[in-house]
Each structure stands twice: as structure tokens, then as C-alpha cells.
C-alpha atoms as a PDB file:
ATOM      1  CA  UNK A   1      90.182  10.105   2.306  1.00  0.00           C
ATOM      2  CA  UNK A   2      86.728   9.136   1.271  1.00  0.00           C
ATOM      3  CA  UNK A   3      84.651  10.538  -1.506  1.00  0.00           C
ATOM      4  CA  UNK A   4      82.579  12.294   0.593  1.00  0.00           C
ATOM      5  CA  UNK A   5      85.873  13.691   2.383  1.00  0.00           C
ATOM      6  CA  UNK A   6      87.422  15.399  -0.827  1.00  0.00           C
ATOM      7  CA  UNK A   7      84.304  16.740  -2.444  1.00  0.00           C
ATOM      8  CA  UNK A   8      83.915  18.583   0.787  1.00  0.00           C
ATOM      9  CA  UNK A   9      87.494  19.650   0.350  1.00  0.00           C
ATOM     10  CA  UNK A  10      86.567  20.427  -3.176  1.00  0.00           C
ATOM     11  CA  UNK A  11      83.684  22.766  -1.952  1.00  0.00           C
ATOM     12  CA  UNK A  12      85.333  24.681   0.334  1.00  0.00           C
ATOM     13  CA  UNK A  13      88.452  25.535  -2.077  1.00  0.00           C
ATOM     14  CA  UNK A  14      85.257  26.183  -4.601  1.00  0.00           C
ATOM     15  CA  UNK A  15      83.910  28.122  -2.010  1.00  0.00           C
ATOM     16  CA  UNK A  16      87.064  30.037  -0.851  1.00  0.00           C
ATOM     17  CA  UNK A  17      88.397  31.075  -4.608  1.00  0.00           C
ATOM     18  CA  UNK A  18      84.474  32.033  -5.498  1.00  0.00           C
ATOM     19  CA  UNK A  19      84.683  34.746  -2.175  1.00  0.00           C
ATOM     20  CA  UNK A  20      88.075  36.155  -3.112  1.00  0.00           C
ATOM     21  CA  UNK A  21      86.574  36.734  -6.558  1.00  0.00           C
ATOM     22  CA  UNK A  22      83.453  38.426  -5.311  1.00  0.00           C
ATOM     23  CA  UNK A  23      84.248  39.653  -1.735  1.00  0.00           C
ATOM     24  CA  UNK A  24      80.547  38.337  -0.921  1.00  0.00           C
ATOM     25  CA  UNK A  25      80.006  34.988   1.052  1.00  0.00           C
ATOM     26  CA  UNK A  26      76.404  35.282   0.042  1.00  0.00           C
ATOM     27  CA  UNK A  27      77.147  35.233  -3.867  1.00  0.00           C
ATOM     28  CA  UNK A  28      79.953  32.833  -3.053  1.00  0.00           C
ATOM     29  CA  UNK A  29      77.624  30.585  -1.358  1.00  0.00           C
ATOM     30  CA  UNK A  30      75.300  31.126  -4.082  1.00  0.00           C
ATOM     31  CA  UNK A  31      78.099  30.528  -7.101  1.00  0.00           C
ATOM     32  CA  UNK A  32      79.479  27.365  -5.259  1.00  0.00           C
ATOM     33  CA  UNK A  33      75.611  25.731  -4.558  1.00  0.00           C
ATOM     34  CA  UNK A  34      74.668  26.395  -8.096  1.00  0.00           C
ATOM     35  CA  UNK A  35      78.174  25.281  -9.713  1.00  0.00           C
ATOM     36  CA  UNK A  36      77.745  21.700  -7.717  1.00  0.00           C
ATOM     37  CA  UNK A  37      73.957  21.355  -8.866  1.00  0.00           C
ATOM     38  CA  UNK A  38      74.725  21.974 -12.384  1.00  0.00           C
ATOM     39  CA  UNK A  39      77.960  19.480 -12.079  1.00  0.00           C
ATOM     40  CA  UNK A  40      75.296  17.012 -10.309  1.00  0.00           C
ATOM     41  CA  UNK A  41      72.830  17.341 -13.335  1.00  0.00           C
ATOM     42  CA  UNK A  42      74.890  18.280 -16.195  1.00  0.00           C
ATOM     43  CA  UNK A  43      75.187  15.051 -18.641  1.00  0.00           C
ATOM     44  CA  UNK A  44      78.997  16.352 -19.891  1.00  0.00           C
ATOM     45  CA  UNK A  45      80.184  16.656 -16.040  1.00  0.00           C
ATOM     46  CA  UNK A  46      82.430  14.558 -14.817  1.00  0.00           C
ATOM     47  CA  UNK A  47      81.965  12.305 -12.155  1.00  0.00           C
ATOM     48  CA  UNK A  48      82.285  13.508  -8.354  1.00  0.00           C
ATOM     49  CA  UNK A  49      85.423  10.934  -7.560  1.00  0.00           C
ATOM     50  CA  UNK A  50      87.162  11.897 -11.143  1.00  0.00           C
ATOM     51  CA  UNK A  51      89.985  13.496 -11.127  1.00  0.00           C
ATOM     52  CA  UNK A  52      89.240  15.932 -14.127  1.00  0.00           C
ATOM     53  CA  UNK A  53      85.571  17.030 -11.552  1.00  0.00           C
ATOM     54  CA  UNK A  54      87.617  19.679  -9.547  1.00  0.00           C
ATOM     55  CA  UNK A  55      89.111  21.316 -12.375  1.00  0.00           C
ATOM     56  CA  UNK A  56      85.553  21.285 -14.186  1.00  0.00           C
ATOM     57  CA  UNK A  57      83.820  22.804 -10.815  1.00  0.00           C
ATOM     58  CA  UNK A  58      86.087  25.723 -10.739  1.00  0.00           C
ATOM     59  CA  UNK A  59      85.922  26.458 -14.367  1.00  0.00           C
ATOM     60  CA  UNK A  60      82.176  26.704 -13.815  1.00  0.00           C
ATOM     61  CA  UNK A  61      82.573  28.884 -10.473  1.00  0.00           C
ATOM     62  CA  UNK A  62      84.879  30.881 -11.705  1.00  0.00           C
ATOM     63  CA  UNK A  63      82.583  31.647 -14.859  1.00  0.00           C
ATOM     64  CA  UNK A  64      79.457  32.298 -12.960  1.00  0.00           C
ATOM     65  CA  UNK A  65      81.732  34.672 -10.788  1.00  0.00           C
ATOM     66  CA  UNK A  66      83.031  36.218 -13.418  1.00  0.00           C
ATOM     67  CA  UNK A  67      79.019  36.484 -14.730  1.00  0.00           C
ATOM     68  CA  UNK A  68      78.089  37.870 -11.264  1.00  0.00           C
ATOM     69  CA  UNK A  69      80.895  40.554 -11.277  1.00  0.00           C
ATOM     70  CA  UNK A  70      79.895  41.826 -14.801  1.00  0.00           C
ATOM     71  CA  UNK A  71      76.174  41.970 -13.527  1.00  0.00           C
ATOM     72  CA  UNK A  72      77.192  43.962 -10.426  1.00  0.00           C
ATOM     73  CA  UNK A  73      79.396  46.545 -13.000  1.00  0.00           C
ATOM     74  CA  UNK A  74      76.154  47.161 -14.910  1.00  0.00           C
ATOM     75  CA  UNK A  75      73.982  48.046 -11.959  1.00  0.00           C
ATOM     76  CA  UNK A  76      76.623  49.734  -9.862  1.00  0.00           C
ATOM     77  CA  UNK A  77      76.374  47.481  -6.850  1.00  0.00           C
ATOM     78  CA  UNK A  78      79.488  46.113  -5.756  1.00  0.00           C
ATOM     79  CA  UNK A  79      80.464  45.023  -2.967  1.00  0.00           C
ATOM     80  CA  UNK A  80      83.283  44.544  -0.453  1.00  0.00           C
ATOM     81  CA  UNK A  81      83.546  42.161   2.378  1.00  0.00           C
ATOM     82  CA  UNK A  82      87.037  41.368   3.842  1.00  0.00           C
ATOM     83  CA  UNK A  83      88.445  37.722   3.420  1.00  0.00           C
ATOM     84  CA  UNK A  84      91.045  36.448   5.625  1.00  0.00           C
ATOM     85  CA  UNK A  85      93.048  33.509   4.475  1.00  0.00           C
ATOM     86  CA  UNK A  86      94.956  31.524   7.505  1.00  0.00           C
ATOM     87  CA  UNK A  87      98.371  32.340   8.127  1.00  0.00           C
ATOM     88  CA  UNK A  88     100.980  30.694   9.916  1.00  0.00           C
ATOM     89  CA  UNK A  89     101.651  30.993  13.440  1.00  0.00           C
ATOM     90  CA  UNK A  90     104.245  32.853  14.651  1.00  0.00           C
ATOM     91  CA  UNK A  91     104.998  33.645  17.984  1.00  0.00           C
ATOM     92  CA  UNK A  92     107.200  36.573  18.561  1.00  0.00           C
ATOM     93  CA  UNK A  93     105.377  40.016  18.660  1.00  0.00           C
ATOM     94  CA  UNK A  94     106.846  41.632  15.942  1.00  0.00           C
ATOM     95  CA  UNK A  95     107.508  39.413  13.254  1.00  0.00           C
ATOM     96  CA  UNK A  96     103.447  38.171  13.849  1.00  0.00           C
ATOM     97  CA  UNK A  97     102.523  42.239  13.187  1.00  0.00           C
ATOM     98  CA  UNK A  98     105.112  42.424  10.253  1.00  0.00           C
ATOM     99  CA  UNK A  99     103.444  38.997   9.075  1.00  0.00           C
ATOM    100  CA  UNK A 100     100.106  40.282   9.850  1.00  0.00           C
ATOM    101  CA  UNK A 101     100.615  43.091   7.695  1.00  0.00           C
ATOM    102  CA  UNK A 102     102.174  42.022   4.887  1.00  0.00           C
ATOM    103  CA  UNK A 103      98.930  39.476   4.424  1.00  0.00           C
ATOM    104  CA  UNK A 104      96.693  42.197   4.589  1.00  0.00           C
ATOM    105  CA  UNK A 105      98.744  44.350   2.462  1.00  0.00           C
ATOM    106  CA  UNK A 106      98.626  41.068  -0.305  1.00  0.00           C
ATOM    107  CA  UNK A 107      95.096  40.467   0.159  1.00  0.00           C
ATOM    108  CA  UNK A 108      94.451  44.354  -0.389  1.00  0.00           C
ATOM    109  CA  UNK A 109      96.994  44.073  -3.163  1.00  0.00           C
ATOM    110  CA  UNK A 110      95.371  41.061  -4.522  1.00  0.00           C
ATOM    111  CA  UNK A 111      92.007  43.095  -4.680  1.00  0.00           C
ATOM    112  CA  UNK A 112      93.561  45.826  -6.886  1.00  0.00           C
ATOM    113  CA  UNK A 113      94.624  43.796  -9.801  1.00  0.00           C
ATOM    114  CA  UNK A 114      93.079  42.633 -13.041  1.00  0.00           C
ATOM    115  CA  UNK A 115      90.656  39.980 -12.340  1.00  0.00           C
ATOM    116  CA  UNK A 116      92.644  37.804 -15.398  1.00  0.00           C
ATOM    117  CA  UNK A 117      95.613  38.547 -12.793  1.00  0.00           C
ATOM    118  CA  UNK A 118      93.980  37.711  -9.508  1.00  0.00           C
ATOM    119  CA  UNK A 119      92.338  34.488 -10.377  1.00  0.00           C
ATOM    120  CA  UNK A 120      95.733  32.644 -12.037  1.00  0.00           C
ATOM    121  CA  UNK A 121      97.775  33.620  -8.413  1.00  0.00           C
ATOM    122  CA  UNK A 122      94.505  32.643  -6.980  1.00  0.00           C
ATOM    123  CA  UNK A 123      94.531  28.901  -8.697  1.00  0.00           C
ATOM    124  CA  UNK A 124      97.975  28.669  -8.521  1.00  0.00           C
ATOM    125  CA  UNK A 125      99.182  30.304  -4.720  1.00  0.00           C
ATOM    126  CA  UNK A 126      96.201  29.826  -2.823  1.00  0.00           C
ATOM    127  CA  UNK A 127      94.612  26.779  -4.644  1.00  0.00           C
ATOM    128  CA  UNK A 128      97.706  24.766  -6.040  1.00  0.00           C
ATOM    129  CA  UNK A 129      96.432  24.009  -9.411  1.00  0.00           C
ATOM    130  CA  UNK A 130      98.795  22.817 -11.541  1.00  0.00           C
ATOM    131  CA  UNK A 131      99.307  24.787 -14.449  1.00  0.00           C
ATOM    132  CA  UNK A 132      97.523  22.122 -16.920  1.00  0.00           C
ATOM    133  CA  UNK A 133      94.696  22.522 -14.425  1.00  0.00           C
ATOM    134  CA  UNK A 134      94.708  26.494 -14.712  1.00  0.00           C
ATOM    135  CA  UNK A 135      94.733  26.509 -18.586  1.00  0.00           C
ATOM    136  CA  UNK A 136      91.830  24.656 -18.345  1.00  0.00           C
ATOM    137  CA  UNK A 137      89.891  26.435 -16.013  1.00  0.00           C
ATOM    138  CA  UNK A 138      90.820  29.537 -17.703  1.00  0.00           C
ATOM    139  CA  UNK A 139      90.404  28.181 -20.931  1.00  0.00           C
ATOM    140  CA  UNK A 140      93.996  29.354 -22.317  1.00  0.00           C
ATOM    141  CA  UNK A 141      96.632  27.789 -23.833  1.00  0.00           C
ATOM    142  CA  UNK A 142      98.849  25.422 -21.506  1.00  0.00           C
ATOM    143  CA  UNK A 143     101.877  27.587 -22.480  1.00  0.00           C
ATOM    144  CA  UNK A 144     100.103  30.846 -21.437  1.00  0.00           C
ATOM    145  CA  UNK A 145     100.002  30.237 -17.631  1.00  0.00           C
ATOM    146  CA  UNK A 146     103.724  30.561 -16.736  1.00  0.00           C
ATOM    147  CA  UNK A 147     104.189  34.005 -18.480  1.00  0.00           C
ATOM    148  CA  UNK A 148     100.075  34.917 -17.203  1.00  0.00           C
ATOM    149  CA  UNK A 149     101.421  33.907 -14.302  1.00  0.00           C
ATOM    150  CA  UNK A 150     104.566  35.478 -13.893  1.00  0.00           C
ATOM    151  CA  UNK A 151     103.237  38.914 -15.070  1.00  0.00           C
ATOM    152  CA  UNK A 152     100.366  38.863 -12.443  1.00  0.00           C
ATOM    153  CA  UNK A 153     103.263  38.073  -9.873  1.00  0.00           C
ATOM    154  CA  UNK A 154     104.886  41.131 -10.915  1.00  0.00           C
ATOM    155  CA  UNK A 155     102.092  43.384 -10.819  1.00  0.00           C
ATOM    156  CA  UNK A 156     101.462  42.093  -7.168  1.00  0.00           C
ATOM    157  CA  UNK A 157     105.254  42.934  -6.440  1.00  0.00           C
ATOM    158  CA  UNK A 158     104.820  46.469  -8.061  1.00  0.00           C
ATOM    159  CA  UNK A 159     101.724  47.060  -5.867  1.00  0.00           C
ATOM    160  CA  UNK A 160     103.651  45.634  -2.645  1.00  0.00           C
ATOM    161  CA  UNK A 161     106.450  47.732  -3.226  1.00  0.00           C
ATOM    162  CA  UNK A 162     104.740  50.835  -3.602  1.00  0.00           C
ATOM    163  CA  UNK A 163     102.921  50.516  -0.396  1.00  0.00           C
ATOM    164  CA  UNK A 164     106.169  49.805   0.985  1.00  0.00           C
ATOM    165  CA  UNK A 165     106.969  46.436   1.388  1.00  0.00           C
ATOM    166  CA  UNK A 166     110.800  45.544   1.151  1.00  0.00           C
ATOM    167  CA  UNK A 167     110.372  41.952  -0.597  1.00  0.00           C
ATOM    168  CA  UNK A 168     114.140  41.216  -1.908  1.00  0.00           C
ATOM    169  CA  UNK A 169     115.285  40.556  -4.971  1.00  0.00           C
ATOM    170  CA  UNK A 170     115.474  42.524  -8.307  1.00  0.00           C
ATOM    171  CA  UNK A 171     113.652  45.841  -9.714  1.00  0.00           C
ATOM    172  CA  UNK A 172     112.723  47.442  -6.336  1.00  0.00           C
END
């Protein structure tokens, strides 16, 4: 994969995590252009092929998400556009409507958490950050992402199970 190749990868995971956060592809769009100009221009950025650039881009989107949100809580004006991430394929009738729902239940789910919740299962399920990765983006402590982590799984769950959702395991 060339350069070219996996910065455009790069943008559209940018792109994708700043729209979950904001439920708006024109702020996302707007997050994501302004994120890449300042990592184009910044003298502290690192370089478009290193490998420390995508962790550094979506540290800065995330922030100027996070700066949009608290903008749109002070004036009232929020929001919300549906987002639909791809799922598999399946090709029986009722296991695609059971599938169909539970992703909209999640993504609904997703919505309803703490943002400090939705973004870590955002890097880490939909993004595949490692977990050195997310403590940087989030600016935490390396050791804080598993339990971060885990907790925001469990709220998910909670939220799941309440709407109905039979997921297995323990605690239901």
C-alpha cells in the first residue's frame, strides 16, 4: 500500500470516528479537513508515512469533536444524523433482521453513553487501536484503557440488555 493509499485509509477512519462522535457529516467533514491541515502545517506533527501520524490525527479529531460538541451544548443545537457502519452479510431472512437489529440497537446504544465511554469502544471496536494508541489519543494513562474499556463495555451490555437483547454470559 502506498502512502497515498493509507493516508486515505487514515482519513476515512478519521472521518468515520469524527461522525459517530458528532452524528453530523458536515462537522465531521469539517473536523477531519481541519485536523489534516493543521497536521500538514503544524511543526510538532508527525510525518504523513510515520507510524505515530494516525494516532496524532485522531487525538486532534477527536479534540476538535469533543470542542464542537461542547459548543453545540452551549447554544442548544445538537444534532442527530443516523450512521450506519457495514455489517456482515448474511443470507438467511431471519438471522439478517436479528443481525440488523441488534446493530441498530448498538449504534443507538452507543449514542446513549458517556462520550469518555463511546469514544474508547469507538478506538478500540470500530477503529482497532491498540490500547498504547488509545491512551494516547485520550491522553490517559496506558493502564487506564483496559478497565476504561471494560466499564464502557459493560455499560453498553446494561443498555443492550434492557432493550432486550439476550447477549450470553454473566449478570443478565
Amino acid at each position: 500500500m502506498q502512502v497515498s493509499e493509507e493516508f486515505e485509509a487514515c482519513r476515512k477512519q478519521a472521518f468515520a470516528l469524527a461522525l459517530r462522535l458528532l452524528n453530523n457529516p458536515d462537522d465531521a467533514l469539517e473536523v477531519v479537513q481541519s485536523s489534516i491541515e493543521k497536521g500538514l502545517n503544524h511543526p510538532g506533527a508527525p510525518a504523513l508515512d510515520h507510524a505515530e501520524f494516525k494516532p496524532w490525527l485522531f487525538t486532534v479529531v477527536r479534540n476538535k469533536s469533543i470542542d464542537i460538541l461542547r459548543h453545540q451544548q452551549r447554544v442548544r443545537k445538537v444534532e442527530h444524523e443516523d450512521y450506519h457502519s457495514h455489517a456482515p452479510v448474511i443470507n438467511e431472512p431471519d438471522k439478517k433482521l436479528q443481525q440488523f437489529q441488534l446493530k441498530e440497537s448498538i449504534e443507538q446504544s452507543l449514542d446513549a453513553l458517556k462520550m469518555e465511554q463511546k469514544e474508547i469502544i469507538l478506538l478500540r471496536d470500530y477503529h482497532n487501536f491498540s490500547y498504547a494508541d488509545i491512551a494516547k489519543i485520550l491522553g490517559i494513562a496506558n493502564g487506564s484503557v483496559m478497565s476504561r474499556l471494560h466499564r464502557a463495555r459493560m455499560s453498553l451490555r446494561k443498555i443492550l440488555i434492557k432493550k432486550g437483547f439476550s447477549l450470553g454470559g454473566h449478570n443478565e
